[in-house]
C-alpha atoms as a PDB file:
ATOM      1  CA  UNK A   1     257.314 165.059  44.157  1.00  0.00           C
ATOM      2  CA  UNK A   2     255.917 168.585  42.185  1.00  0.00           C
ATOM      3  CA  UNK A   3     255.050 169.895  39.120  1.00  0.00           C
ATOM      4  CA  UNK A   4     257.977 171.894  38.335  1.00  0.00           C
ATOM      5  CA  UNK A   5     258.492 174.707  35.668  1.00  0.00           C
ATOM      6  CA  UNK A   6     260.572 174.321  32.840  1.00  0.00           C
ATOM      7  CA  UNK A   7     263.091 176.925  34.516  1.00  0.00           C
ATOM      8  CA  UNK A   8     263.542 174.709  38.004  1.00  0.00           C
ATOM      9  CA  UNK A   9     264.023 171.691  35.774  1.00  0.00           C
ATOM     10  CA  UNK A  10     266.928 172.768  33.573  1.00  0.00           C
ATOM     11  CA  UNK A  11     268.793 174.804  36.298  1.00  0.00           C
ATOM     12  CA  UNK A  12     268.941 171.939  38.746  1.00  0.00           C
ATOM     13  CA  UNK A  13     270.543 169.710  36.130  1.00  0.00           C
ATOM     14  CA  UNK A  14     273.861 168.619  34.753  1.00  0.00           C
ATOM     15  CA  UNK A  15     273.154 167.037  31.905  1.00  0.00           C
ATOM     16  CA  UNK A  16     269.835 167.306  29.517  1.00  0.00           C
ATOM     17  CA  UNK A  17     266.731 166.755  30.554  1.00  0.00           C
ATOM     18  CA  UNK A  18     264.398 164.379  28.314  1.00  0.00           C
ATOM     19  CA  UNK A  19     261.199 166.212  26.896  1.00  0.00           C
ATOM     20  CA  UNK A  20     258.626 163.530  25.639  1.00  0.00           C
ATOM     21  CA  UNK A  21     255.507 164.532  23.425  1.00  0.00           C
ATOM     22  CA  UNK A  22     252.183 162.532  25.223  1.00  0.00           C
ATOM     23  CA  UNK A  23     249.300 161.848  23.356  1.00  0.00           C
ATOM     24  CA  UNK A  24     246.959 159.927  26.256  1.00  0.00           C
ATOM     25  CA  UNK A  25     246.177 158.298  29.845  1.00  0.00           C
ATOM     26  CA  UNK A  26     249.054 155.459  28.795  1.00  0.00           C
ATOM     27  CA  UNK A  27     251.542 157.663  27.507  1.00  0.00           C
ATOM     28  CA  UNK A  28     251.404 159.547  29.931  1.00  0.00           C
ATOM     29  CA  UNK A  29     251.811 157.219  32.828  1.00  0.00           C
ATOM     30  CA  UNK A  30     254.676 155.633  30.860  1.00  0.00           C
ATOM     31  CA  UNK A  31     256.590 158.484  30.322  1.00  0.00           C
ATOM     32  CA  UNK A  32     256.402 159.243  34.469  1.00  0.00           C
ATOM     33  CA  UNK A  33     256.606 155.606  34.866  1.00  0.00           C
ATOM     34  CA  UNK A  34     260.025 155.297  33.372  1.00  0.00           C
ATOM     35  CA  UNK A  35     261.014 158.787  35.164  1.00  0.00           C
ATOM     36  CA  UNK A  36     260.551 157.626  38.224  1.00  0.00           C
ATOM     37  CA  UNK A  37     262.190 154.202  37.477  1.00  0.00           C
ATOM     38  CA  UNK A  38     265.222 156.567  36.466  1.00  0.00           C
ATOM     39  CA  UNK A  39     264.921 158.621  39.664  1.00  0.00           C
ATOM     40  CA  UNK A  40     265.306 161.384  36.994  1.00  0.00           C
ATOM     41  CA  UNK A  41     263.236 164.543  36.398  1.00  0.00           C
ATOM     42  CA  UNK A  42     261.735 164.769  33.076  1.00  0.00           C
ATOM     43  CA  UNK A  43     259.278 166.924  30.862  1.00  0.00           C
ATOM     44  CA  UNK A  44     255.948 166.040  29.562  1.00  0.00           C
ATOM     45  CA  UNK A  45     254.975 167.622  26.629  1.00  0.00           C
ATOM     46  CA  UNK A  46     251.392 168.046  24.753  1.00  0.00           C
ATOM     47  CA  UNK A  47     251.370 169.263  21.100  1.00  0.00           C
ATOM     48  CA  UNK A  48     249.751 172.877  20.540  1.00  0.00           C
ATOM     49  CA  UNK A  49     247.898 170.358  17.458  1.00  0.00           C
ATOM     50  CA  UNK A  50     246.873 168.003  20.191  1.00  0.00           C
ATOM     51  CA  UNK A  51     245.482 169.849  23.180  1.00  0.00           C
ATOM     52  CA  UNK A  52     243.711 172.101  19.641  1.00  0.00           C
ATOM     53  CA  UNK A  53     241.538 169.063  19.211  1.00  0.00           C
ATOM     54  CA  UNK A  54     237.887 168.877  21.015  1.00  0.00           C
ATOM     55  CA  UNK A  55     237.961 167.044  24.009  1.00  0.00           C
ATOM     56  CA  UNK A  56     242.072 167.175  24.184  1.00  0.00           C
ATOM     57  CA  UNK A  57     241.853 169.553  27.049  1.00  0.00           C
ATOM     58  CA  UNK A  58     241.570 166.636  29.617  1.00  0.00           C
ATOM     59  CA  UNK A  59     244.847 165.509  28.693  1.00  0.00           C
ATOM     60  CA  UNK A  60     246.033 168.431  29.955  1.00  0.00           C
ATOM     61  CA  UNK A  61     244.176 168.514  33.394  1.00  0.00           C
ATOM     62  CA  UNK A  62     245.521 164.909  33.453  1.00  0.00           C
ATOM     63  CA  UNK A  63     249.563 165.641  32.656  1.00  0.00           C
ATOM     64  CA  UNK A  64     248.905 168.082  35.343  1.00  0.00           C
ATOM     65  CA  UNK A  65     247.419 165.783  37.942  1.00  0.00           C
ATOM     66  CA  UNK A  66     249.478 162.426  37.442  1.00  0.00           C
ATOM     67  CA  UNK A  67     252.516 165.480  37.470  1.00  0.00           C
ATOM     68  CA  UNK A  68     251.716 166.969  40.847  1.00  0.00           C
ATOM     69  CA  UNK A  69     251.326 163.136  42.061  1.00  0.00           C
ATOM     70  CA  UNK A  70     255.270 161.725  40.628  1.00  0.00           C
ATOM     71  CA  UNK A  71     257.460 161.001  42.794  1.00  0.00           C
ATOM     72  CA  UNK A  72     260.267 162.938  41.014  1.00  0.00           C
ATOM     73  CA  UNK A  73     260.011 166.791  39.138  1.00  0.00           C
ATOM     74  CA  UNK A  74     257.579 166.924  36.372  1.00  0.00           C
ATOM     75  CA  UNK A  75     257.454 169.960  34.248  1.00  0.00           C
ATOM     76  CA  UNK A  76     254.286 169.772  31.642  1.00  0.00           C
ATOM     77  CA  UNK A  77     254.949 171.836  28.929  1.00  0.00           C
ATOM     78  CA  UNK A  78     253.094 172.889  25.679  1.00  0.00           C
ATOM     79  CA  UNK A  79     254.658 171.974  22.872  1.00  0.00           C
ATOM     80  CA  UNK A  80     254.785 174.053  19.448  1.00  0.00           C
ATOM     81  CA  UNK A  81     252.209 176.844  20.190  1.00  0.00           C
ATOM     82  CA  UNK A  82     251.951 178.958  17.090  1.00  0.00           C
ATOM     83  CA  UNK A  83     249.528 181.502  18.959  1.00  0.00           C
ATOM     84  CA  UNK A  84     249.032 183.880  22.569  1.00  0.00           C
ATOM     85  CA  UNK A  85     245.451 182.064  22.640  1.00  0.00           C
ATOM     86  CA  UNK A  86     246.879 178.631  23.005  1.00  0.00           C
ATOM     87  CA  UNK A  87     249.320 179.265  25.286  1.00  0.00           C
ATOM     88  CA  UNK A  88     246.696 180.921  27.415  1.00  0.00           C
ATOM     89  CA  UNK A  89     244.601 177.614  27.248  1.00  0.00           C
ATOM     90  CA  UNK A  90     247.642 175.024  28.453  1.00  0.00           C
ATOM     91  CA  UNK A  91     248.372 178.296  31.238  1.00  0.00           C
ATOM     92  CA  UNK A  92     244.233 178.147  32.483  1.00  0.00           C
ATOM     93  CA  UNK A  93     244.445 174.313  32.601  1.00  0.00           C
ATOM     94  CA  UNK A  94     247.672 174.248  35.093  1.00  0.00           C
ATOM     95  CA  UNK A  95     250.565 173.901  32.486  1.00  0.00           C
ATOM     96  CA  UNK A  96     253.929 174.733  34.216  1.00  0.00           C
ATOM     97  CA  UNK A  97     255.800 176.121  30.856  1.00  0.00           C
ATOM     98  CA  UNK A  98     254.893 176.841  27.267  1.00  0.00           C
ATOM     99  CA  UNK A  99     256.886 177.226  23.746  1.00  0.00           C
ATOM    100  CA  UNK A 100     255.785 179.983  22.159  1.00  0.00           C
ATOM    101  CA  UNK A 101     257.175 179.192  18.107  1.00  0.00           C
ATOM    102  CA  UNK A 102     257.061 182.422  15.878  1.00  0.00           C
ATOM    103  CA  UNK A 103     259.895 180.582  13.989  1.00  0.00           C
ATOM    104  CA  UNK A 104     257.776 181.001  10.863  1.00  0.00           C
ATOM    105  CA  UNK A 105     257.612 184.336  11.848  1.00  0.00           C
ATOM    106  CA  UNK A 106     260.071 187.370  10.810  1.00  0.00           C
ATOM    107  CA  UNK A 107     262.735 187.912  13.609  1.00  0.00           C
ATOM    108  CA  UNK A 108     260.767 190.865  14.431  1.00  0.00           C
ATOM    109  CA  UNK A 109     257.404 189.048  14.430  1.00  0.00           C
ATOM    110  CA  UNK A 110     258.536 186.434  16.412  1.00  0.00           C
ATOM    111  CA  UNK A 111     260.033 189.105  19.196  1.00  0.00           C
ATOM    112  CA  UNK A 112     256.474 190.300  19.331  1.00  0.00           C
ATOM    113  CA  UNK A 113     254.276 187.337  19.802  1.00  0.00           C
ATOM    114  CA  UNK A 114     257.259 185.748  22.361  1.00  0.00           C
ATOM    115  CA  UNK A 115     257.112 188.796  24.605  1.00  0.00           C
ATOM    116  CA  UNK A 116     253.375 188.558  24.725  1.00  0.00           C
ATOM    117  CA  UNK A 117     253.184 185.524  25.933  1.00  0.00           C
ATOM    118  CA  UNK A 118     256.319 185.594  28.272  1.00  0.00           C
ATOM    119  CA  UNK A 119     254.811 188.694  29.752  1.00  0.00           C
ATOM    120  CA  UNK A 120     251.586 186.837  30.676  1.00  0.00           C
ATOM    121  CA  UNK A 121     253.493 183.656  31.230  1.00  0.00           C
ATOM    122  CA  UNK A 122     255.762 185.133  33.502  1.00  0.00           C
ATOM    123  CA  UNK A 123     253.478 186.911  35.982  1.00  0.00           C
ATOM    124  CA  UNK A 124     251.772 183.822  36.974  1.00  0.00           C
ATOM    125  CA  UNK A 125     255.067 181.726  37.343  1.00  0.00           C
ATOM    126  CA  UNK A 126     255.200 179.729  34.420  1.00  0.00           C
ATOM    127  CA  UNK A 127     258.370 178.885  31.840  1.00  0.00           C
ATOM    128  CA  UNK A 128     258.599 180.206  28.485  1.00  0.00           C
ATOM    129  CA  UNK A 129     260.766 178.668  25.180  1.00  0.00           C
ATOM    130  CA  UNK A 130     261.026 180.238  22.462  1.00  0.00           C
ATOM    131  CA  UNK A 131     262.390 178.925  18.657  1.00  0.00           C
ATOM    132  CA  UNK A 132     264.728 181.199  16.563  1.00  0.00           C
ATOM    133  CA  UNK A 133     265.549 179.378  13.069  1.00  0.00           C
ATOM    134  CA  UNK A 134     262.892 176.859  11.840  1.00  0.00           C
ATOM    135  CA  UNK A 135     263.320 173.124  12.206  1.00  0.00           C
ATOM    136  CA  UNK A 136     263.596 171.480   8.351  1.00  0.00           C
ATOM    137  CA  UNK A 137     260.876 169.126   7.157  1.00  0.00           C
ATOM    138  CA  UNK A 138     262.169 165.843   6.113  1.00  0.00           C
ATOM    139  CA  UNK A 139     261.628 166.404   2.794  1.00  0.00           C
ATOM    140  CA  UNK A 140     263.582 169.515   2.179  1.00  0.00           C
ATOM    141  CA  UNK A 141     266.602 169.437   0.058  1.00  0.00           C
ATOM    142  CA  UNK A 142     270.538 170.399   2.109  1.00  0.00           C
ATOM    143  CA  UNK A 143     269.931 174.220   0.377  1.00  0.00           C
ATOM    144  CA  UNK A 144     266.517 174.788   2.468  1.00  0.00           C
ATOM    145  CA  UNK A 145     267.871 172.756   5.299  1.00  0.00           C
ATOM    146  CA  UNK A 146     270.627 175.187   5.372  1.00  0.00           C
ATOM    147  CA  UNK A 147     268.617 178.564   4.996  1.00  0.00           C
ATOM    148  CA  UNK A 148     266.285 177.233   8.162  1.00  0.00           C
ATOM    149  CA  UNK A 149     269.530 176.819  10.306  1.00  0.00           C
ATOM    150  CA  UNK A 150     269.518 179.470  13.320  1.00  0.00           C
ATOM    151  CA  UNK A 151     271.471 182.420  12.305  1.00  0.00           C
ATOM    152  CA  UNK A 152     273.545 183.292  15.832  1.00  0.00           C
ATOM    153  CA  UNK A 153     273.172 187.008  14.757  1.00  0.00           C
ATOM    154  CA  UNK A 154     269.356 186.172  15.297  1.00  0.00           C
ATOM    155  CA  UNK A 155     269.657 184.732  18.362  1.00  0.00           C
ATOM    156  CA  UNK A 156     272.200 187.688  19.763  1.00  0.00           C
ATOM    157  CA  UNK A 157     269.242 189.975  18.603  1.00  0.00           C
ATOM    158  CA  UNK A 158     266.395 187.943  19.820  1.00  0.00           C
ATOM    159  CA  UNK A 159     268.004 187.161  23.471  1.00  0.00           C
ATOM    160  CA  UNK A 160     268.518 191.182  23.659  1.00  0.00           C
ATOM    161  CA  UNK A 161     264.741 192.080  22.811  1.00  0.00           C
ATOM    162  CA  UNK A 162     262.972 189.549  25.155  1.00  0.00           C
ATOM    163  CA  UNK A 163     263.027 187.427  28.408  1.00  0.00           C
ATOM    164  CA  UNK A 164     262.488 183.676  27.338  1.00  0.00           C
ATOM    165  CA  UNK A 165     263.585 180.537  29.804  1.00  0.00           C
ATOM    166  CA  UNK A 166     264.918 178.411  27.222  1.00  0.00           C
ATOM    167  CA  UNK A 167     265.491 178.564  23.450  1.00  0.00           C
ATOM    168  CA  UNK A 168     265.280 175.780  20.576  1.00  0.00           C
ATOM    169  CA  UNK A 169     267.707 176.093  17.696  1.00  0.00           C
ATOM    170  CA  UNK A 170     267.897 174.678  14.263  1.00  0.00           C
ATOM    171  CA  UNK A 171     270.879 172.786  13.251  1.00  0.00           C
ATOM    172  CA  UNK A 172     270.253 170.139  10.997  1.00  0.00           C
ATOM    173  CA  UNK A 173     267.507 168.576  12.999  1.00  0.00           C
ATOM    174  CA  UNK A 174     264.338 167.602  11.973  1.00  0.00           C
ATOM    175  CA  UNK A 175     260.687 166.072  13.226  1.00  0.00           C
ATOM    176  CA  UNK A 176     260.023 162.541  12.209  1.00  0.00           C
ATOM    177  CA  UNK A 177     262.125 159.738  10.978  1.00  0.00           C
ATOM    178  CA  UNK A 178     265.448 160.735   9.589  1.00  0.00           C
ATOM    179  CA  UNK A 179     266.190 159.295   6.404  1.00  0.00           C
ATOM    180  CA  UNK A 180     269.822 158.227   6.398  1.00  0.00           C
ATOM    181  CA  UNK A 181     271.918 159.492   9.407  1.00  0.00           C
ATOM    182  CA  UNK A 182     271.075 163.121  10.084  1.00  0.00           C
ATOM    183  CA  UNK A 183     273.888 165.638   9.718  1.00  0.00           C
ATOM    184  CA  UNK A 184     274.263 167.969  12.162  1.00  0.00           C
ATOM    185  CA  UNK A 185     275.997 171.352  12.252  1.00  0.00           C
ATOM    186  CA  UNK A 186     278.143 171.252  15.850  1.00  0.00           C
ATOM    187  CA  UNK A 187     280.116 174.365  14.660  1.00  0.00           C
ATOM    188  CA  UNK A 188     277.213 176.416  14.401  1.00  0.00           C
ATOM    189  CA  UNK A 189     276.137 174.965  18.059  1.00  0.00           C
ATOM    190  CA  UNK A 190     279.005 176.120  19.421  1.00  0.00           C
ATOM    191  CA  UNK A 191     278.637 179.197  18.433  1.00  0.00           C
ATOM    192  CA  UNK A 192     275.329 179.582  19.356  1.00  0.00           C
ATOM    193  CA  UNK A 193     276.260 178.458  22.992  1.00  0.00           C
ATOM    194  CA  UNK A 194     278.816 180.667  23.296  1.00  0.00           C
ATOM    195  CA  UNK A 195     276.275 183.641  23.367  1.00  0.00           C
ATOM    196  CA  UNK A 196     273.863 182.429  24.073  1.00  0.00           C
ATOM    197  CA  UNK A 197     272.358 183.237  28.104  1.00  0.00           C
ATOM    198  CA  UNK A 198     269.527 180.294  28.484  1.00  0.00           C
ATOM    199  CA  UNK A 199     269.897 176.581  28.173  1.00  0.00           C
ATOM    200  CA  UNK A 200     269.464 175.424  24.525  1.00  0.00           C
ATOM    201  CA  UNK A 201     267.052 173.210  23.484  1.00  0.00           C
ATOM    202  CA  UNK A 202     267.021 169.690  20.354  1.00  0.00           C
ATOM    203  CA  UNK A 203     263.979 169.571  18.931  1.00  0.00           C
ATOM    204  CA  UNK A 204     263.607 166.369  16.465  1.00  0.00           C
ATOM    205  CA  UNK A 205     265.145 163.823  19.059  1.00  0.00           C
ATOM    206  CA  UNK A 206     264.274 160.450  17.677  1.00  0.00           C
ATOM    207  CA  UNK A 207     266.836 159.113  15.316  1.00  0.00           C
ATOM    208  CA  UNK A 208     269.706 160.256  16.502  1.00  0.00           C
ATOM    209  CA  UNK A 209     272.914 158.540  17.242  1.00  0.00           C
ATOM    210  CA  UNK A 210     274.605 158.437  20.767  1.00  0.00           C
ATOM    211  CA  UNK A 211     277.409 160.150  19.673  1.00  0.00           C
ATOM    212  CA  UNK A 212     275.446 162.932  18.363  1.00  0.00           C
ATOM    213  CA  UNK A 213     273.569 163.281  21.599  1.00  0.00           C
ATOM    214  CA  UNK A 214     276.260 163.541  23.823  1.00  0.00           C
ATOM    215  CA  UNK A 215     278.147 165.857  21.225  1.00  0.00           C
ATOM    216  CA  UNK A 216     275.072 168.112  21.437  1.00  0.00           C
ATOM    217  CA  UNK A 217     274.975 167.329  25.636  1.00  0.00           C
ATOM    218  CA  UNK A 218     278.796 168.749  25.328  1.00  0.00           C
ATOM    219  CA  UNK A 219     278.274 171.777  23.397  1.00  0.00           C
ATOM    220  CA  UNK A 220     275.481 172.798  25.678  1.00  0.00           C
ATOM    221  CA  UNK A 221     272.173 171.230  24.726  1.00  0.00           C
ATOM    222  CA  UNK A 222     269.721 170.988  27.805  1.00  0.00           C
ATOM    223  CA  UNK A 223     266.759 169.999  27.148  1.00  0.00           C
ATOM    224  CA  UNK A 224     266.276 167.106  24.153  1.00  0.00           C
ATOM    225  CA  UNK A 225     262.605 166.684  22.501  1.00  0.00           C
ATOM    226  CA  UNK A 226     261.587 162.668  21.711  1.00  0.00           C
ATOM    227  CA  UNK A 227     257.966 162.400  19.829  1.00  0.00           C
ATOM    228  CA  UNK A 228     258.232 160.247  16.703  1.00  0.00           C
ATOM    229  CA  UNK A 229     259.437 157.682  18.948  1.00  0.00           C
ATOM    230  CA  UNK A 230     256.704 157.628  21.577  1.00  0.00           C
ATOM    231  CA  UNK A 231     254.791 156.679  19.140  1.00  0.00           C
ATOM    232  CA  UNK A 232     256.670 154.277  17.266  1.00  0.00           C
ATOM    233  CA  UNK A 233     257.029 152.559  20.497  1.00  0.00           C
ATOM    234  CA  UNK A 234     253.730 153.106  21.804  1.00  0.00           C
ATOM    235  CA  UNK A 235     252.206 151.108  17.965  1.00  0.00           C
ATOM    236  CA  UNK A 236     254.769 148.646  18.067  1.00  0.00           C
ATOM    237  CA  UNK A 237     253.969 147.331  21.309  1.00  0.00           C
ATOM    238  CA  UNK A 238     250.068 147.504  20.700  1.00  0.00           C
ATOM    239  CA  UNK A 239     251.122 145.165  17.094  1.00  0.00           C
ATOM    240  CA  UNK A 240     253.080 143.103  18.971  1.00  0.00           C
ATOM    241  CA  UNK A 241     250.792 141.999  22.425  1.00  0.00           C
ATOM    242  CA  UNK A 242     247.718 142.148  19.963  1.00  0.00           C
ATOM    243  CA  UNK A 243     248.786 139.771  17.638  1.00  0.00           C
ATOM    244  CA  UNK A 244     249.659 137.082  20.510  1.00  0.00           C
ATOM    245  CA  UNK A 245     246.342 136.852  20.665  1.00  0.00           C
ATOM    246  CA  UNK A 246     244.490 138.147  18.220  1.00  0.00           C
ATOM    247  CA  UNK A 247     240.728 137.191  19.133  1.00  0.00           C
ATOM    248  CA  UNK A 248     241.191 138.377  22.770  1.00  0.00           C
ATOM    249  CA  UNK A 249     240.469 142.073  21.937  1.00  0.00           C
ATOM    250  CA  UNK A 250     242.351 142.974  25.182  1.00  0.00           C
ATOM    251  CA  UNK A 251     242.057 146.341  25.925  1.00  0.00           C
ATOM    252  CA  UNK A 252     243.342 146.103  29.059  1.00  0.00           C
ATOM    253  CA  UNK A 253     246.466 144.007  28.768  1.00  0.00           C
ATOM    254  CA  UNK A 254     247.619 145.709  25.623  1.00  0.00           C
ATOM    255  CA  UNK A 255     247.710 149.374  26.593  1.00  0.00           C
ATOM    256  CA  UNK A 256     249.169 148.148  29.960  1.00  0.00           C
ATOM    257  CA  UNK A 257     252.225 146.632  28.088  1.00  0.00           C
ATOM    258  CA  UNK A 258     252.354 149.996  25.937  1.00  0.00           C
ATOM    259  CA  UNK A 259     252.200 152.295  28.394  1.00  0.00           C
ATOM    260  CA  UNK A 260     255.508 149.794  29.930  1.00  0.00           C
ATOM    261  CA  UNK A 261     257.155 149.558  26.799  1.00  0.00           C
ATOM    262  CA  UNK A 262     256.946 153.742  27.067  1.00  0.00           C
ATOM    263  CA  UNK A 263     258.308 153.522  30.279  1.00  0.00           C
ATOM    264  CA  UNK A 264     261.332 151.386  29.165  1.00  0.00           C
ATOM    265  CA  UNK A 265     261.922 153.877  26.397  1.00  0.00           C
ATOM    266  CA  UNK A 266     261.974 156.894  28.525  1.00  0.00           C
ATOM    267  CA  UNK A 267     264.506 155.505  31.303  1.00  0.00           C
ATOM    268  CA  UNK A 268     266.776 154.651  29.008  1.00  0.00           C
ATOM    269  CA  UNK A 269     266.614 158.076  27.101  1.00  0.00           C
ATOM    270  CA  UNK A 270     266.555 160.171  30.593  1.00  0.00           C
ATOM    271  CA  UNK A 271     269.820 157.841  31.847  1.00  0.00           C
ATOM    272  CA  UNK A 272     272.153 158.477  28.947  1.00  0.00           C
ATOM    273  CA  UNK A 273     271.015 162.611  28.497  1.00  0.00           C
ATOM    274  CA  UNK A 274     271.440 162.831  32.619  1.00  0.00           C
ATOM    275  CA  UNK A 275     274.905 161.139  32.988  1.00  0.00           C
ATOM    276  CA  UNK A 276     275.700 158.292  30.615  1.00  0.00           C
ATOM    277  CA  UNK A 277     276.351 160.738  27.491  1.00  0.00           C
ATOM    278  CA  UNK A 278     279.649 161.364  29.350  1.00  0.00           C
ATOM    279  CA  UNK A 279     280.905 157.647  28.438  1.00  0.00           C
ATOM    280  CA  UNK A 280     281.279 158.681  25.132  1.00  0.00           C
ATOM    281  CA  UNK A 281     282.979 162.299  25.352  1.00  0.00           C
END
């Protein structure tokens, strides 16, 4: 259908829009496979760390490509961008929104480098998001989990000083597996929501419960970030139709049942953030 900015893709919504990290040709097809199986617009991301490495780059032109060719909206976005010069690279390569994350930044540090690149962003029609608070690491304790929660003054602050399209918060969320149930901090969401002026975005996606999905859906969550389990479902399907036969060495029937297994994955997610989270509210 297009390759859609992150902006177009959030406003013509109701519900939340699935973002899912890519890491190749077959997770890539599978995540716009199972899109347009959905009929539902969706978001493919490529990790600042991934499109870094030599050769990455043609991922990119690729997102971009099998993006202009779907038969539904595809935004591809950049995921986790520390620097201007990265975000420049996904822009030059045909990128239709990039996060700019200065989370590790001071508030005023992270103002900077965000209105750098949303000022360059912007002119050429691409979407900006933006991080205030830092997401925890699985390993931190409740007392560091708590001091990297978004502070709403922060936000109020940040929201004032620049012009960003969307903007991920911290609130108990984490990359990678969660260890236990993850506890998340609705209170402080709602808070958060209620001044904040651009959709909100979950980072740290895979492990959570329905419930906590459709909470976050609720409270004004718009845009939900799935990586970990790409890839958990990506290597679990490789295991799987490898060891049926283990001598064949198929590298044509595995990643085919991969990039399907992908495709099954994302559906499903897209469905229930779209419409079905409202079963369970």
């Amino acid at each position: 259908m297009a390759l859609v900015t992150l902006k177009e893709i959030l406003q013509k919504h109701d519900g939340a829009v699935g973002a899912f990290s890519t890491y190749d040709l077959y997770t890539a097809l599978g995540i716009i496979q199972g899109a347009e199986k959905a009929n539902l617009p969706v978001i493919a991301m490529l990790g600042a760390p991934v499109i870094s490495k030599p050769g990455n780059e043609y991922i990119g032109e690729l997102l971009v490509t099998l993006a202009r060719r779907a038969r539904v909206p595809v935004c591809v976005f950049l995921d986790h961008a520390k620097d201007f010069a990265t975000c420049m690279k996904a822009i030059k390569l045909g990128f239709s929104a990039v996060m700019i994350d200065g989370s590790h930044l001071s508030l005023a540090e992270n103002i900077e480098i965000t209105n750098k690149v949303a000022e360059a962003a912007h002119s050429v029609g691409v979407s900006v998001e933006a991080e205030v608070g830092a997401l925890a690491g699985l390993e931190d304790g409740e007392e560091v989990k708590a001091a990297k929660m978004t502070n709403p003054e922060h936000v109020s602050q940040f929201l004032a000083a620049t012009e960003v399209d969307a903007l991920a918060v911290s609130i108990g969320n984490a990359h990678g597996l969660y260890k236990g149930e993850p506890k998340l901090d609705f209170d402080l969401l709602k808070n958060i929501a209620g001044i904040c002026n651009v959709p909100l975005v979950l980072h740290g996606g895979t492990g959570l419960t329905l419930e906590q999905f459709a909470r976050g859906v609720r409270l004004g969550i718009k845009k939900i970030n799935i990586g970990t389990e790409v890839k958990k479902t990506y290597i679990e399907a490789f295991i799987k139709t490898h060891e049926k036969n283990v001598d064949a060495w198929d590298m044509v029937g595995v990643p085919q049942a991969c990039k399907n297994e992908v495709a099954a994955m994302v559906q499903q997610n897209l469905e229930f953030f779209a419409h079905k989270w409202k079963e369970l509210c």
